[in-house]
Protein backbone atom coordinates (compact mmCIF):
# COMPACT_ATOMS: atom_id res chain seq x y z
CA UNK A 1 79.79 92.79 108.88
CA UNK A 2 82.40 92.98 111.43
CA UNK A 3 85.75 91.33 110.28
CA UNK A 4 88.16 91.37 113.31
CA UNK A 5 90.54 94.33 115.24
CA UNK A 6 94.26 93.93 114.76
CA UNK A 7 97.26 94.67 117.05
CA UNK A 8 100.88 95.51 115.95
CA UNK A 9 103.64 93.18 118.19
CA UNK A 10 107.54 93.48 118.43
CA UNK A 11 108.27 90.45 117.74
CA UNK A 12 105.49 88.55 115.94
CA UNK A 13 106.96 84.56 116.25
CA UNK A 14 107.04 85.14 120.16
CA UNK A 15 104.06 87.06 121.04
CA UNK A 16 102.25 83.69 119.08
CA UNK A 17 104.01 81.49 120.89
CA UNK A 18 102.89 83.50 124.57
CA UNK A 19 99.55 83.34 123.85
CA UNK A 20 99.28 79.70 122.04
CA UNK A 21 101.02 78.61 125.73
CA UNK A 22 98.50 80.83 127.71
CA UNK A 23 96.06 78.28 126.00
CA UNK A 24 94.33 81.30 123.33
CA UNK A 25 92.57 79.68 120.74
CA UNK A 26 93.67 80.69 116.77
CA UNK A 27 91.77 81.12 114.12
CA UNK A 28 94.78 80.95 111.79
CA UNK A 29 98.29 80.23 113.38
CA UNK A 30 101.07 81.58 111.76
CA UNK A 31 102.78 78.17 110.53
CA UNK A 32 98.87 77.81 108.99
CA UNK A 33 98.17 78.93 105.38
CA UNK A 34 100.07 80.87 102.34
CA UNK A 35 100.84 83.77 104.98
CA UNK A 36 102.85 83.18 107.28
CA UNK A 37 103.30 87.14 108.29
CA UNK A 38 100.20 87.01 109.66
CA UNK A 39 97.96 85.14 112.77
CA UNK A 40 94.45 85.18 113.74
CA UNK A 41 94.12 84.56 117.71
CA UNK A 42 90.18 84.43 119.05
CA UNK A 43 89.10 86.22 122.22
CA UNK A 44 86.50 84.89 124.65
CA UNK A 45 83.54 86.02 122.56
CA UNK A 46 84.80 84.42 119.73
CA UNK A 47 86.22 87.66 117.90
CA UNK A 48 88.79 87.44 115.70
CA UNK A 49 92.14 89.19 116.76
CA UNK A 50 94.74 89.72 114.03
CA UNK A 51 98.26 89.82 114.77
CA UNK A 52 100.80 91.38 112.60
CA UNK A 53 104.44 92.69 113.34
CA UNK A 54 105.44 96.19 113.40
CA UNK A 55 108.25 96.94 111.38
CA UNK A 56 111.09 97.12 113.08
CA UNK A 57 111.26 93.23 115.11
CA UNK A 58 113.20 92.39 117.91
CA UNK A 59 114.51 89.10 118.68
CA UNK A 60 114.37 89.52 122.72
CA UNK A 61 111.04 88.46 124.29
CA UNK A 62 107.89 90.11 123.13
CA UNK A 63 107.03 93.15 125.39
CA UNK A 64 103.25 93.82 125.39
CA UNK A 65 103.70 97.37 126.60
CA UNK A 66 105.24 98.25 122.81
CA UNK A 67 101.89 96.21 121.45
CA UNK A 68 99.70 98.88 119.49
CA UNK A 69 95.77 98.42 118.24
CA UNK A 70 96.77 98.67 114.80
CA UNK A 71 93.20 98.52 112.98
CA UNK A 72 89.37 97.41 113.00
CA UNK A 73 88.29 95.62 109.73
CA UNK A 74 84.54 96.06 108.35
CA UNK A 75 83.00 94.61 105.40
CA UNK A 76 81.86 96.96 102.73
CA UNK A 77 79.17 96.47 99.96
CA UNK A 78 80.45 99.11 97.62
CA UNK A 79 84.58 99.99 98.33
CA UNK A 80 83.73 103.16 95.55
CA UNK A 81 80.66 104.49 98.07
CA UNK A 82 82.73 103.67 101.38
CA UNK A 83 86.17 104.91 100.61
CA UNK A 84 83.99 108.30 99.01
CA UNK A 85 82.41 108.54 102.52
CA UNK A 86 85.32 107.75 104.85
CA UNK A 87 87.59 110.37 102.98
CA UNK A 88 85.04 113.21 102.09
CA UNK A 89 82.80 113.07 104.82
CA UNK A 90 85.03 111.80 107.76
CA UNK A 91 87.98 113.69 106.46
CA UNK A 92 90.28 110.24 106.91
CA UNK A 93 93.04 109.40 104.25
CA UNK A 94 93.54 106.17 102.19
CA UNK A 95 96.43 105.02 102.71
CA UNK A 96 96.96 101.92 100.95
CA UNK A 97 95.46 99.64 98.64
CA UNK A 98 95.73 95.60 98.82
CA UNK A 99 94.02 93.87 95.92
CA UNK A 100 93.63 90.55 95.49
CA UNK A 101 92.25 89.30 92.15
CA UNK A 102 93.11 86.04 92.78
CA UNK A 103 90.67 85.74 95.97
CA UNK A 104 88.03 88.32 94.70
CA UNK A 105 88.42 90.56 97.17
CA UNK A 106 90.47 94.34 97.91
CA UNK A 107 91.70 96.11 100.96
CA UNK A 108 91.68 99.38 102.31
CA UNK A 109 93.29 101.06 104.77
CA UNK A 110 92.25 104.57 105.83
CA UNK A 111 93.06 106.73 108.54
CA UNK A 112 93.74 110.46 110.34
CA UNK A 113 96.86 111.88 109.82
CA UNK A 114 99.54 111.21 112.96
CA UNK A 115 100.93 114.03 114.97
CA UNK A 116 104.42 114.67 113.67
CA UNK A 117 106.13 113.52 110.20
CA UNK A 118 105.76 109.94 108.91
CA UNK A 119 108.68 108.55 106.86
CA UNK A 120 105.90 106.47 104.57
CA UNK A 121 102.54 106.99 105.64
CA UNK A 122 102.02 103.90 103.58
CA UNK A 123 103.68 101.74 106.03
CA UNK A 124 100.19 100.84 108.05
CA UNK A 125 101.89 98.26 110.55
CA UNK A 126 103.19 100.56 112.87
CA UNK A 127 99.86 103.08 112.64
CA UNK A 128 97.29 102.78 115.79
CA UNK A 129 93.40 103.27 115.02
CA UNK A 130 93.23 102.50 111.47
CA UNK A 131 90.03 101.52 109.45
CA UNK A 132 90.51 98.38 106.91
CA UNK A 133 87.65 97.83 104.67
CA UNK A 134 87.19 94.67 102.81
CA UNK A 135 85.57 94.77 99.83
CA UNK A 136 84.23 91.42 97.74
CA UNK A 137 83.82 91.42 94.22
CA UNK A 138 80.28 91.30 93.23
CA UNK A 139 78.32 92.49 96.03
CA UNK A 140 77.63 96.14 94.64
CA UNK A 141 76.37 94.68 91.38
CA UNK A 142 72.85 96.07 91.19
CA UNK A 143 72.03 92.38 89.54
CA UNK A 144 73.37 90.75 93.01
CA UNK A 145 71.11 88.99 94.98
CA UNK A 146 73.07 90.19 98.05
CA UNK A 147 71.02 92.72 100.87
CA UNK A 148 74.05 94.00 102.69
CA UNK A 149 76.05 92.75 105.57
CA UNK A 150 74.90 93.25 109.22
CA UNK A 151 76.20 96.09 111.22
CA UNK A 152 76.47 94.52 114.41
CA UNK A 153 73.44 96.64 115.90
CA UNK A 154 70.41 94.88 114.27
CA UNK A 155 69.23 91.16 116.21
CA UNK A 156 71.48 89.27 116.98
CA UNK A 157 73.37 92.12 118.08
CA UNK A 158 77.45 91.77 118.48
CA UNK A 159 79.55 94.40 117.18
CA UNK A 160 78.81 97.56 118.18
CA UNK A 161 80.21 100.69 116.28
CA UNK A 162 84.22 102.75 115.81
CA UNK A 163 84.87 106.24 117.35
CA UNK A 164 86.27 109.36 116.00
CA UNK A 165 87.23 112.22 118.40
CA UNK A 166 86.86 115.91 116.45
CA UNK A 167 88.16 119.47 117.30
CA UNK A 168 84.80 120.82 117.70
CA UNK A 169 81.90 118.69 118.36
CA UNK A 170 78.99 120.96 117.18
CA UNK A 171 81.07 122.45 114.43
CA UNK A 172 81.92 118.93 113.53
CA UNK A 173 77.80 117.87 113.79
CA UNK A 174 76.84 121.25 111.53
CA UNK A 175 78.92 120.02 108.42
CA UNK A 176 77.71 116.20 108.36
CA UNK A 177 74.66 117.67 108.63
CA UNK A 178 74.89 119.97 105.69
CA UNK A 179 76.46 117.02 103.85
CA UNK A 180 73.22 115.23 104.19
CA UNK A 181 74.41 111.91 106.13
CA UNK A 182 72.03 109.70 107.92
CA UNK A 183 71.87 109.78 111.35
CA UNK A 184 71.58 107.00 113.93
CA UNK A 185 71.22 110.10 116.75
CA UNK A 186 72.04 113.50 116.57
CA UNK A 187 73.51 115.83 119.32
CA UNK A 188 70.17 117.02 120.27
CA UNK A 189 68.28 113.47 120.75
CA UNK A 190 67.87 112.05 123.74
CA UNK A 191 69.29 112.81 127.00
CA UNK A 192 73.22 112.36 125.89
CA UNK A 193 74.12 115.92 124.21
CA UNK A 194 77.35 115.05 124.74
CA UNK A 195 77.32 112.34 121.76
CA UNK A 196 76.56 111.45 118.06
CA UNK A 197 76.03 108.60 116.13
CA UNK A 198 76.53 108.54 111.87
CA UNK A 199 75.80 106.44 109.80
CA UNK A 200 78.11 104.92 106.87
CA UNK A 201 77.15 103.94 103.60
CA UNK A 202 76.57 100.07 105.10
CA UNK A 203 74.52 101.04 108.39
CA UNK A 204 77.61 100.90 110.57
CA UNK A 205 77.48 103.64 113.90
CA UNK A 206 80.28 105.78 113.38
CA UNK A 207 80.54 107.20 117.50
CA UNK A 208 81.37 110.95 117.18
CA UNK A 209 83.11 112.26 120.72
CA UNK A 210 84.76 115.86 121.69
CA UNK A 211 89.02 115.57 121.52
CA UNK A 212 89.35 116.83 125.16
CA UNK A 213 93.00 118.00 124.28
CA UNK A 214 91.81 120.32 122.39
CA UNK A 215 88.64 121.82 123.63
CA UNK A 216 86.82 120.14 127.04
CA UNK A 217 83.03 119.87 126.89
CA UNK A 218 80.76 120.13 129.62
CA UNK A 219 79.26 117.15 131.19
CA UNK A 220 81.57 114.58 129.44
């Protein structure tokens, strides 16, 4: 099940304060709760939107234009079969753990590696496009009576799927195919042959896309 996208602000007490004025609805403010580093505004559809600072605050007026889409949360049955799939098969990198006993529940942050050096790659707040997975204690025991969480695809449909970009599209299709993963549509079906669509361990689409920068594609 979806869980909410995230963005990174300059300055986190201000950009709240813009949008509780512009009349957004919260979820969570920050005064609200045990954590107050941390907001939950709602968009029109009723998403949840969480806002967290980047590291380095200001104290001048929150500039949108330094605003970055930090992460996209999901819902995992099984963190062991997820975080397996995400960093063997996708090729992303964990980079940091969050568990919390006390709530019965762990996080996960994965990601690609950025272009350049990173001081502490473990430092996720000032990252863009990173994966969280939650994981809930319990739901991968085989005596469970839980089925699995909806991907967002099935009826009633609402979140749709993430993206990756890769260096070489078909190259890229040729190796999840010899790693066996399931496929919601592979380069060949249909009348897109520009696009794929994998399948994680939980049903979610995984969007697979050419990375133009580095080799253009016909037709895209």
């Amino acid at each position: 099940m979806f869980g909410n996208s995230a963005i990174s602000v300059d300055n986190l007490q201000d950009a709240c304060d813009r949008l509780e004025n512009n009349n957004v609805a919260f979820q969570k403010k920050l005064s609200e709760g045990s954590m107050r580093h941390i907001a939950f505004a709602k968009d029109p559809d009723g998403y949840w939107v969480e806002i967290i600072g980047l590291k380095d605050q200001v104290t001048t007026a929150s500039d949108t234009n330094s605003y970055r889409m930090n992460h996209s949360m999901i819902r995992v049955k099984s963190a062991t079969e997820s975080i397996k799939f995400y960093t063997e098969v996708m090729g992303m990198t964990l980079l940091r753990t969050n568990e919390k006993p006390t709530g019965k529940f762990n996080l996960y942050f994965l990601g690609y590696k950025p272009e350049g050096d990173v001081e502490n790659e473990s430092l996720t707040s000032d990252r863009e496009g990173l994966l969280e997975l939650t994981y809930n204690y319990g739901t991968d025991d085989p005596d469970s009576d839980f089925k699995g969480y909806h991907n967002g695809n099935a009826e009633p449909q609402g979140f749709g799927h993430i993206c990756i970009t890769v260096d070489d599209l078909d190259a890229a299709c040729a190796r999840f195919e010899g790693l066996g993963v399931n496929w919601k549509k592979r380069l060949t079906d249909g009348r897109m042959k520009d696009v794929a669509f994998v399948l994680d361990p939980d049903g979610y689409w995984i969007e697979v896309i050419q990375n133009e920068r580095i080799k253009k594609r016909a037709n895209w």
